[in-house]
Protein backbone atom coordinates (compact mmCIF):
# COMPACT_ATOMS: atom_id res chain seq x y z
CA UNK A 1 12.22 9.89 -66.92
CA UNK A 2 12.18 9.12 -62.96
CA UNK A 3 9.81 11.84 -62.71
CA UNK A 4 7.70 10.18 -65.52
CA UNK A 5 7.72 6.69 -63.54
CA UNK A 6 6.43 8.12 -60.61
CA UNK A 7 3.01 9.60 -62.38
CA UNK A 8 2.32 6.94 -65.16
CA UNK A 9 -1.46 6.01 -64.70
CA UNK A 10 -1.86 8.13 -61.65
CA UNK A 11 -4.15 11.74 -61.04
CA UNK A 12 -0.88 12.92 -59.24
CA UNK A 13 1.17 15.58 -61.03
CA UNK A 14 5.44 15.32 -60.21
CA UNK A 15 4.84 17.78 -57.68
CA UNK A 16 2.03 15.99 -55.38
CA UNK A 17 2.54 14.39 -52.42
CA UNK A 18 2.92 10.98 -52.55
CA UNK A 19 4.81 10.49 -56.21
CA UNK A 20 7.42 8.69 -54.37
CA UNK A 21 5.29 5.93 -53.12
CA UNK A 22 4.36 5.20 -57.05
CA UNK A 23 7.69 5.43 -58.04
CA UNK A 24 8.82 2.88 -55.89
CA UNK A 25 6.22 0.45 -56.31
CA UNK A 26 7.32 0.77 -60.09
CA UNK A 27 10.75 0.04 -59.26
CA UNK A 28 10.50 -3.02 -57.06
CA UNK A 29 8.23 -5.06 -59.97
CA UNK A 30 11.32 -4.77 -61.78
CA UNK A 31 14.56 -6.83 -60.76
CA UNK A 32 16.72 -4.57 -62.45
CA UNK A 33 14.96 -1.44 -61.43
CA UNK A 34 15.77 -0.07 -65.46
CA UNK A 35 13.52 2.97 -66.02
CA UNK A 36 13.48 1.83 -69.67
CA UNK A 37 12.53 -1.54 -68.91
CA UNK A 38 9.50 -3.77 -70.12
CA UNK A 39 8.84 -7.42 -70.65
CA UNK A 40 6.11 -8.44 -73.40
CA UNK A 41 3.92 -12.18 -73.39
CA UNK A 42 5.25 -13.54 -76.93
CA UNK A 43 1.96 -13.46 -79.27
CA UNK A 44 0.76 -10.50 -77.81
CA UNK A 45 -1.44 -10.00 -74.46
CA UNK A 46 -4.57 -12.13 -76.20
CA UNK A 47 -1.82 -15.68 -75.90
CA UNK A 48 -1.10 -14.28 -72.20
CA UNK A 49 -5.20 -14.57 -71.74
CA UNK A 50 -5.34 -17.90 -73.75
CA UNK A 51 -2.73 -19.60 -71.44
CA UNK A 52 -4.47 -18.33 -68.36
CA UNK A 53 -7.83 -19.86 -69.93
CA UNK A 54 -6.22 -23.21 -70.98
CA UNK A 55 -4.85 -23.64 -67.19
CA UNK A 56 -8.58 -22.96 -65.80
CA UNK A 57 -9.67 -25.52 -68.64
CA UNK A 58 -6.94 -28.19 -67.81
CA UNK A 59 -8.09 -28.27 -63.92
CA UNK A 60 -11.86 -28.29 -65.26
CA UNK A 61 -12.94 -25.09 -64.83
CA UNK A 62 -15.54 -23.36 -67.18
CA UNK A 63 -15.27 -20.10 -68.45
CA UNK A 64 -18.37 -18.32 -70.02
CA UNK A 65 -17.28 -15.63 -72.26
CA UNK A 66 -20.16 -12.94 -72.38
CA UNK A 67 -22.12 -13.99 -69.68
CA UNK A 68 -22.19 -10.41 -68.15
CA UNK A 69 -22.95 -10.51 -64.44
CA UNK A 70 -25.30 -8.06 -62.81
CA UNK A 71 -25.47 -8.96 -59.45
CA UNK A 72 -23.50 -10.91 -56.88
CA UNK A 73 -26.27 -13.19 -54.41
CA UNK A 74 -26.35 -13.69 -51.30
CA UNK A 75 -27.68 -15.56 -48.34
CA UNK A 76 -27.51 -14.63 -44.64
CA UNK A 77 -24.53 -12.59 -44.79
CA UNK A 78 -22.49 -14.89 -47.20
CA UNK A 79 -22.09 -14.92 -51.14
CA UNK A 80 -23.98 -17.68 -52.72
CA UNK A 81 -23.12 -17.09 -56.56
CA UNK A 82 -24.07 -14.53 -59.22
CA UNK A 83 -27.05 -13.45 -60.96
CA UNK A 84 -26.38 -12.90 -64.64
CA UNK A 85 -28.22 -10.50 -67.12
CA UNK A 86 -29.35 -13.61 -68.76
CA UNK A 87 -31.70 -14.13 -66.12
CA UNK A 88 -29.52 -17.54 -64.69
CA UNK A 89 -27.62 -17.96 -61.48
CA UNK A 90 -24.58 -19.73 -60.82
CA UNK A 91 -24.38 -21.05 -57.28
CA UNK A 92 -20.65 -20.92 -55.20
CA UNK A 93 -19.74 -20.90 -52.35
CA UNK A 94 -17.05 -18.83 -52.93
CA UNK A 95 -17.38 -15.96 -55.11
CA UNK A 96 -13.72 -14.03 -55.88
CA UNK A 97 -14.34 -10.43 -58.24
CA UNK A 98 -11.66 -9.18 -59.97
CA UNK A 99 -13.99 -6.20 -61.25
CA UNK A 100 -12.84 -3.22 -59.26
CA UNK A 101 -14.04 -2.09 -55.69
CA UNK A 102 -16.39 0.39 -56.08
CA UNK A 103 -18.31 -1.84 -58.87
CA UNK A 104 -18.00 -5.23 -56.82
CA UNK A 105 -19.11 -3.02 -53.47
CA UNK A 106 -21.50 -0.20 -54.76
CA UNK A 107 -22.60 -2.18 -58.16
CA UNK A 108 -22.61 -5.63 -57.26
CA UNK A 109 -23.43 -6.15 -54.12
CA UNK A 110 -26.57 -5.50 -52.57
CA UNK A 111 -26.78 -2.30 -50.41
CA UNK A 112 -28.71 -4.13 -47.35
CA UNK A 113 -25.84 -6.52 -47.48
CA UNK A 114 -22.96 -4.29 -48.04
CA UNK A 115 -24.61 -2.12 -45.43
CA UNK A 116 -24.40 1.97 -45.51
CA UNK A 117 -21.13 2.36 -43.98
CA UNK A 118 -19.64 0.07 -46.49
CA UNK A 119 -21.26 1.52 -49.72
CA UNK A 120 -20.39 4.83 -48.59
CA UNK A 121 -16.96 4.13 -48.48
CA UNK A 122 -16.35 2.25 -51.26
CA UNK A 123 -18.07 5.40 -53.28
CA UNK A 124 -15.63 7.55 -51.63
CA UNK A 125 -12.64 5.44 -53.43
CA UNK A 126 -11.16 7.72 -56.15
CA UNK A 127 -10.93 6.38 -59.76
CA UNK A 128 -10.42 9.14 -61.81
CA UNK A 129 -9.57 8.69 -65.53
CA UNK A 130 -6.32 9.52 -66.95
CA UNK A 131 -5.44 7.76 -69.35
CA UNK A 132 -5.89 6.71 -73.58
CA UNK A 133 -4.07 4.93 -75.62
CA UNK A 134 -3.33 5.02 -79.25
CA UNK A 135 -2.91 1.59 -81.12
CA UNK A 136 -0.87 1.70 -84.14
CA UNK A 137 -0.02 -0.59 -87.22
CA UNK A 138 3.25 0.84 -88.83
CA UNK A 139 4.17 0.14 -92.36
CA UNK A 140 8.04 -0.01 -91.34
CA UNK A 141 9.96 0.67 -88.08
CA UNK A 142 9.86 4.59 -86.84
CA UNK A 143 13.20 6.32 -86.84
CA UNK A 144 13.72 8.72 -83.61
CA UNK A 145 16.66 10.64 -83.75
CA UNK A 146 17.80 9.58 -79.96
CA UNK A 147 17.97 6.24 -81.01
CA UNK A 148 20.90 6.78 -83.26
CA UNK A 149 19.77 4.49 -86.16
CA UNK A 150 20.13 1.35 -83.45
CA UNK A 151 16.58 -0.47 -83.25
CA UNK A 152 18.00 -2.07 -80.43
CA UNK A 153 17.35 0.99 -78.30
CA UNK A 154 13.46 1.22 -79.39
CA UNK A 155 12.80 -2.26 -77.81
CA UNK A 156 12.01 -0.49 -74.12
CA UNK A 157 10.16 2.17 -73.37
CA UNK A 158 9.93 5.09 -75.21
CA UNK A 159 9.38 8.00 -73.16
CA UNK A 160 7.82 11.44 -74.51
CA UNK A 161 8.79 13.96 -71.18
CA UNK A 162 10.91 17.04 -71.52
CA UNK A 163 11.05 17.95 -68.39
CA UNK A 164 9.63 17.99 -64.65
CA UNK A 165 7.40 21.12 -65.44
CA UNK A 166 6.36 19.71 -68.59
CA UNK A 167 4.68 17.09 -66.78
CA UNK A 168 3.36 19.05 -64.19
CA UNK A 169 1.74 21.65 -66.89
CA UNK A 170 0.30 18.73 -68.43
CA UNK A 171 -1.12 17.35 -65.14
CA UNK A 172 -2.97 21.02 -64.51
CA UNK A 173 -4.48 20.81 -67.81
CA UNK A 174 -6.01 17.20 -66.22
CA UNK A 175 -7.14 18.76 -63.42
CA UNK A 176 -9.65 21.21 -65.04
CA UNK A 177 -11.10 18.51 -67.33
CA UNK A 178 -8.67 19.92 -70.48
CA UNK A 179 -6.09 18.00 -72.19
CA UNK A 180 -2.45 19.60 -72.48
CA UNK A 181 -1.50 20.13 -76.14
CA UNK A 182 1.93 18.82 -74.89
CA UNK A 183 0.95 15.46 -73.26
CA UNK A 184 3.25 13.09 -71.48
CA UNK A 185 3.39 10.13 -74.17
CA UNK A 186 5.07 6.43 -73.39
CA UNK A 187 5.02 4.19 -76.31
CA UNK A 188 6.25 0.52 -76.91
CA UNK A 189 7.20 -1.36 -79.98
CA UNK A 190 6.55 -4.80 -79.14
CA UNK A 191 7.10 -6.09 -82.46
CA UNK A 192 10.99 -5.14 -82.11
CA UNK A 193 10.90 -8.19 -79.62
CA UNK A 194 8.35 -10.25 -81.07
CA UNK A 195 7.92 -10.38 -85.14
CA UNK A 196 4.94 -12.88 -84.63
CA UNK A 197 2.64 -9.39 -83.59
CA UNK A 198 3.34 -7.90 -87.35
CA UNK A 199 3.84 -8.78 -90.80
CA UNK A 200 7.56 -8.91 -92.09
CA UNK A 201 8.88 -5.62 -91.99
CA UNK A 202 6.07 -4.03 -90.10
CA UNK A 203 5.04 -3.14 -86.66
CA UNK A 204 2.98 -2.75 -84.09
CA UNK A 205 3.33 0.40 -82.10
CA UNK A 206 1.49 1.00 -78.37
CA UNK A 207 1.18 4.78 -76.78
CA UNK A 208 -0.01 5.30 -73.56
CA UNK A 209 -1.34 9.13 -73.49
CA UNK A 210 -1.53 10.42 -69.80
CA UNK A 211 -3.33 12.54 -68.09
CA UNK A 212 -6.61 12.73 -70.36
CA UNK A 213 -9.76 13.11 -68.14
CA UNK A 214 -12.78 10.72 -67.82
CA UNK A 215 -14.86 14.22 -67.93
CA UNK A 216 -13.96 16.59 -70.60
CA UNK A 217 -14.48 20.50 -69.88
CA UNK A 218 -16.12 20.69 -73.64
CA UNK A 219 -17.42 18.31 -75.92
CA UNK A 220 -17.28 14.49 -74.98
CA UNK A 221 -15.17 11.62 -75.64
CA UNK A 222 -17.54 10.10 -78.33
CA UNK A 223 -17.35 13.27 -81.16
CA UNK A 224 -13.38 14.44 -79.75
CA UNK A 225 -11.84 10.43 -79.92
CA UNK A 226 -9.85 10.84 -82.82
CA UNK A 227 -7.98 14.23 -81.55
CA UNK A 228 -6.19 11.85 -79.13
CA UNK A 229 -5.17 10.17 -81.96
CA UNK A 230 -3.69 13.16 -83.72
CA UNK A 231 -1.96 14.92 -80.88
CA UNK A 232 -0.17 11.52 -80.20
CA UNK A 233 0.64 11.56 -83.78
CA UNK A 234 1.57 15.15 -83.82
CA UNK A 235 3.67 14.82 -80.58
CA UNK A 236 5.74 11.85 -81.57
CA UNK A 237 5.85 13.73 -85.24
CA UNK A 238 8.69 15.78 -83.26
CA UNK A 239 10.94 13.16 -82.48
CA UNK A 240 10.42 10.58 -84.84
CA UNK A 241 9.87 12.40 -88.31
CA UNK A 242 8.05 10.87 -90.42
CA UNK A 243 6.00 8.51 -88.19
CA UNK A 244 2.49 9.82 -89.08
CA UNK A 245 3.46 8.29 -92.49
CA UNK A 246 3.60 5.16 -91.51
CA UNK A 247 0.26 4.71 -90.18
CA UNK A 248 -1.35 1.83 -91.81
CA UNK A 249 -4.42 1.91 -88.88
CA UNK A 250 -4.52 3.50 -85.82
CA UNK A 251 -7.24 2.54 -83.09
CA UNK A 252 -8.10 5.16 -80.22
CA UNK A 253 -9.22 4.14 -76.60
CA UNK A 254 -10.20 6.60 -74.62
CA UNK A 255 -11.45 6.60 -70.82
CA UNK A 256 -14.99 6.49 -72.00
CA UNK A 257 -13.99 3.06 -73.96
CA UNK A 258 -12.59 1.69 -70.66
CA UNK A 259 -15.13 2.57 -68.82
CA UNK A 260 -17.82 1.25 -71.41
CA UNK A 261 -16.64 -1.71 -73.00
CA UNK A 262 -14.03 -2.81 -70.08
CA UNK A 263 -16.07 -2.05 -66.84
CA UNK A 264 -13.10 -0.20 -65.44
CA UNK A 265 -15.01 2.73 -63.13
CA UNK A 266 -14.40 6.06 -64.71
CA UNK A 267 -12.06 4.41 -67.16
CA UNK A 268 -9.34 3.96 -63.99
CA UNK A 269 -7.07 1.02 -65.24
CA UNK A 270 -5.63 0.22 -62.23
CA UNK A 271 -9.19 0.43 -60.26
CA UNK A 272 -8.28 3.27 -58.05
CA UNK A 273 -5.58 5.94 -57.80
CA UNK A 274 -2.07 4.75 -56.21
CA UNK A 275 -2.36 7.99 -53.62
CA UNK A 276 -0.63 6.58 -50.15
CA UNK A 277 -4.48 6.73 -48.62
CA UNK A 278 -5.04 3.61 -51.22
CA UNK A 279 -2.35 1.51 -51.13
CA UNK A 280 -0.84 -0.97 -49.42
CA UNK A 281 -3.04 -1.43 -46.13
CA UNK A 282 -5.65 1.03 -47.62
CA UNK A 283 -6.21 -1.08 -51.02
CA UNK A 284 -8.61 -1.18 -51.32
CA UNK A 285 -10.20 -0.09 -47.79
CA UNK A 286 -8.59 -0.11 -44.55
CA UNK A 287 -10.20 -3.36 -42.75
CA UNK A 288 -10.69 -4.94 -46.14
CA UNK A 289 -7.08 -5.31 -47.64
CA UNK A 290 -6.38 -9.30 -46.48
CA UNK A 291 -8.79 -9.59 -50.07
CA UNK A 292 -11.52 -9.96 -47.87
CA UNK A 293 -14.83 -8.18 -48.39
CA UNK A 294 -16.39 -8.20 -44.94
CA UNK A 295 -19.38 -8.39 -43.94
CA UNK A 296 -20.04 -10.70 -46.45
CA UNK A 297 -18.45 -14.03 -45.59
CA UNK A 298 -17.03 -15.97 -49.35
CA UNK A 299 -17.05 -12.76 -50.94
CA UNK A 300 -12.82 -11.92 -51.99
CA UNK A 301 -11.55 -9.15 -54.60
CA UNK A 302 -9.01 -10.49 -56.44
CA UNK A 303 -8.20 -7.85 -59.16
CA UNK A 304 -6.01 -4.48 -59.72
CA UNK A 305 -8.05 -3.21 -56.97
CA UNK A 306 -6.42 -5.41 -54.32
CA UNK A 307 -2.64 -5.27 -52.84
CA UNK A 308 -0.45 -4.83 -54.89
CA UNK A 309 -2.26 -3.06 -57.11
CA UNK A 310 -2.48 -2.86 -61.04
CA UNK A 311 -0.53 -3.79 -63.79
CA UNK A 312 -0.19 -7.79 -65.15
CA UNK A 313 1.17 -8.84 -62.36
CA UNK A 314 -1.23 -11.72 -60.98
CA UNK A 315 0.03 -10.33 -57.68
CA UNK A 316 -3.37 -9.75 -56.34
CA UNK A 317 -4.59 -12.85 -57.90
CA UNK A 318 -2.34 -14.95 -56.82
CA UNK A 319 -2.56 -13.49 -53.13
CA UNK A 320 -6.56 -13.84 -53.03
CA UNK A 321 -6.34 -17.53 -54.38
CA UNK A 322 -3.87 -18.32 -50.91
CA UNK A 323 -6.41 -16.84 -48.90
CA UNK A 324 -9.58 -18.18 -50.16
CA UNK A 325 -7.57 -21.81 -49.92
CA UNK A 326 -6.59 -21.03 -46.20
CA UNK A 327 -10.44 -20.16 -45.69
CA UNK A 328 -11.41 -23.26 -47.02
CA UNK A 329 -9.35 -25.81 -45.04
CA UNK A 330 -10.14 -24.01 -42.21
CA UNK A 331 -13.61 -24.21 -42.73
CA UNK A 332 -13.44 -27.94 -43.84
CA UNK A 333 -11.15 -28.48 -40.71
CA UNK A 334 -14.19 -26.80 -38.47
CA UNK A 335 -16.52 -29.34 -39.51
């Protein structure tokens, strides 16, 4: 299970350099430090977004909801707004991105701004896919035999990894664009904590299925999605018997999906791989991790891409908003 923590979401295996550094990142999020751990927005992620929106609204910001932006402008070295595939442009003088690196740098920006050092390093950052996830609607609550008939103990995480070498065998299969017929699963039931998610007696079941790669060795993602689906199925068939039963409706997202219909780079979900040469100072570029996106002046990242990384934290959010408001009462100050 420690071993587990300290690959979830990362192209590291248990045995690579650097596992520690994710491990403990993991562990000081949480207060407690519990491996089994895990906190869920009541009403699902979708109120969590709604709350966010209704702040934004309350202080009278706009939000345009698919208004898909191809281009960020700007003007003698400093952002000026956004070009949208609509043909319109919104003018700012501040422009934060919470899209991740390489697409604010290398797809956004324009490469006479960003300039060739600049593009060539943000195409160097890694953001390899490794991760689905399997979306289930259960007819009645799973029974796994480690739970001991108490529900109670379903309400964390529910981790699917045998053993160190079981991980790391699933990692190689990863690494040569395969995925391991015994995959590293970790599932959630937030429905245990929250019976607004699910009808009565029903529930909603999450599974996070690592180390599947953005570019499959055969085949693509497109005509193999629904295998995901059934070696998920087939895996947590083992421990909870009788599961696959319970299926009511199952939805399978696989890197291609978060790549496609989330603009996550290679389907990365925490817009680049926690290795130590991204993190911290190096997150997302050494020079560039004060949320800053030099040389262009008004230009801030503000997403999973930024210190301290992934996850729904509104760490880097929060961090980028004190900066851009330091920048600005400077710059009033300067006048």
């Amino acid at each position: 299970m420690i071993a587990a923590r300290a690959v979830r979401y990362a192209a590291m295996g248990p045995w690579s350099a650097g596992t520690v550094q994710v491990l403990l990142t993991d562990s000081s999020a949480r207060d407690s430090g519990a491996a089994g751990e895990t906190v869920f927005a009541r009403g699902g992620p979708g109120r969590l977004a709604e709350a966010l929106a209704a702040a934004v609204r309350s202080f009278g910001g706009e939000i345009l909801n698919g208004a898909e932006v191809v281009r960020i402008t700007t003007s003698g070295g400093r952002a000026t707004g956004v070009a949208l595939a609509s043909g319109d442009e919104l003018r700012a003088p501040v422009v934060a991105s919470s899209a991740d690196p390489k697409r604010t740098i290398a797809g956004l920006l324009d490469p006479v701004t960003a300039g060739p050092t600049l593009a060539w390093r943000a195409g160097n950052i890694r953001t390899p896919g490794v991760v689905s996830k399997l979306n289930l609607a259960l007819s009645g609550l799973p029974e796994f035999a480690a739970a001991n008939g108490e529900p109670v103990r379903l309400s964390g995480r529910i981790v699917i990894a045998p053993g160190i070498d079981y991980l790391e065998r699933a990692f190689d299969a990863w690494k040569y664009g395969r995925v391991s017929e015994q995959p590293f699963l970790e599932a959630t039931i937030p429905s245990i904590a929250d019976s607004t998610l699910a009808p009565a007696g029903s529930h909603v079941m999450s599974v996070l299925v690592q180390w599947t790669p953005s570019r499959l060795r055969e085949g693509d993602w497109d005509s193999r999605r629904e295998e995901i689906g059934d070696l998920a199925l087939d895996t947590l068939e083992e421990y909870a018997p009788g599961i696959t039963g319970l299926v009511e409706a199952r939805q399978v997202i696989t890197p291609l999906d978060l790549a496609r219909d989330y603009g996550l780079t290679e389907g990365n979900p925490l817009h680049g791989d926690p290795g130590l040469d991204q993190w911290f100072a190096w997150r997302p570029l050494l020079g560039h991790a004060r949320y800053r996106l030099h040389p262009v002046d008004g230009l801030y990242l503000c997403g999973s891409g930024a210190h301290p990384g992934g996850g729904v934290t509104g760490g880097p959010g929060a961090n980028a908003a004190r900066e851009i408001l330091g920048d600005l009462k400077k710059s009033r100050r300067s006048r």
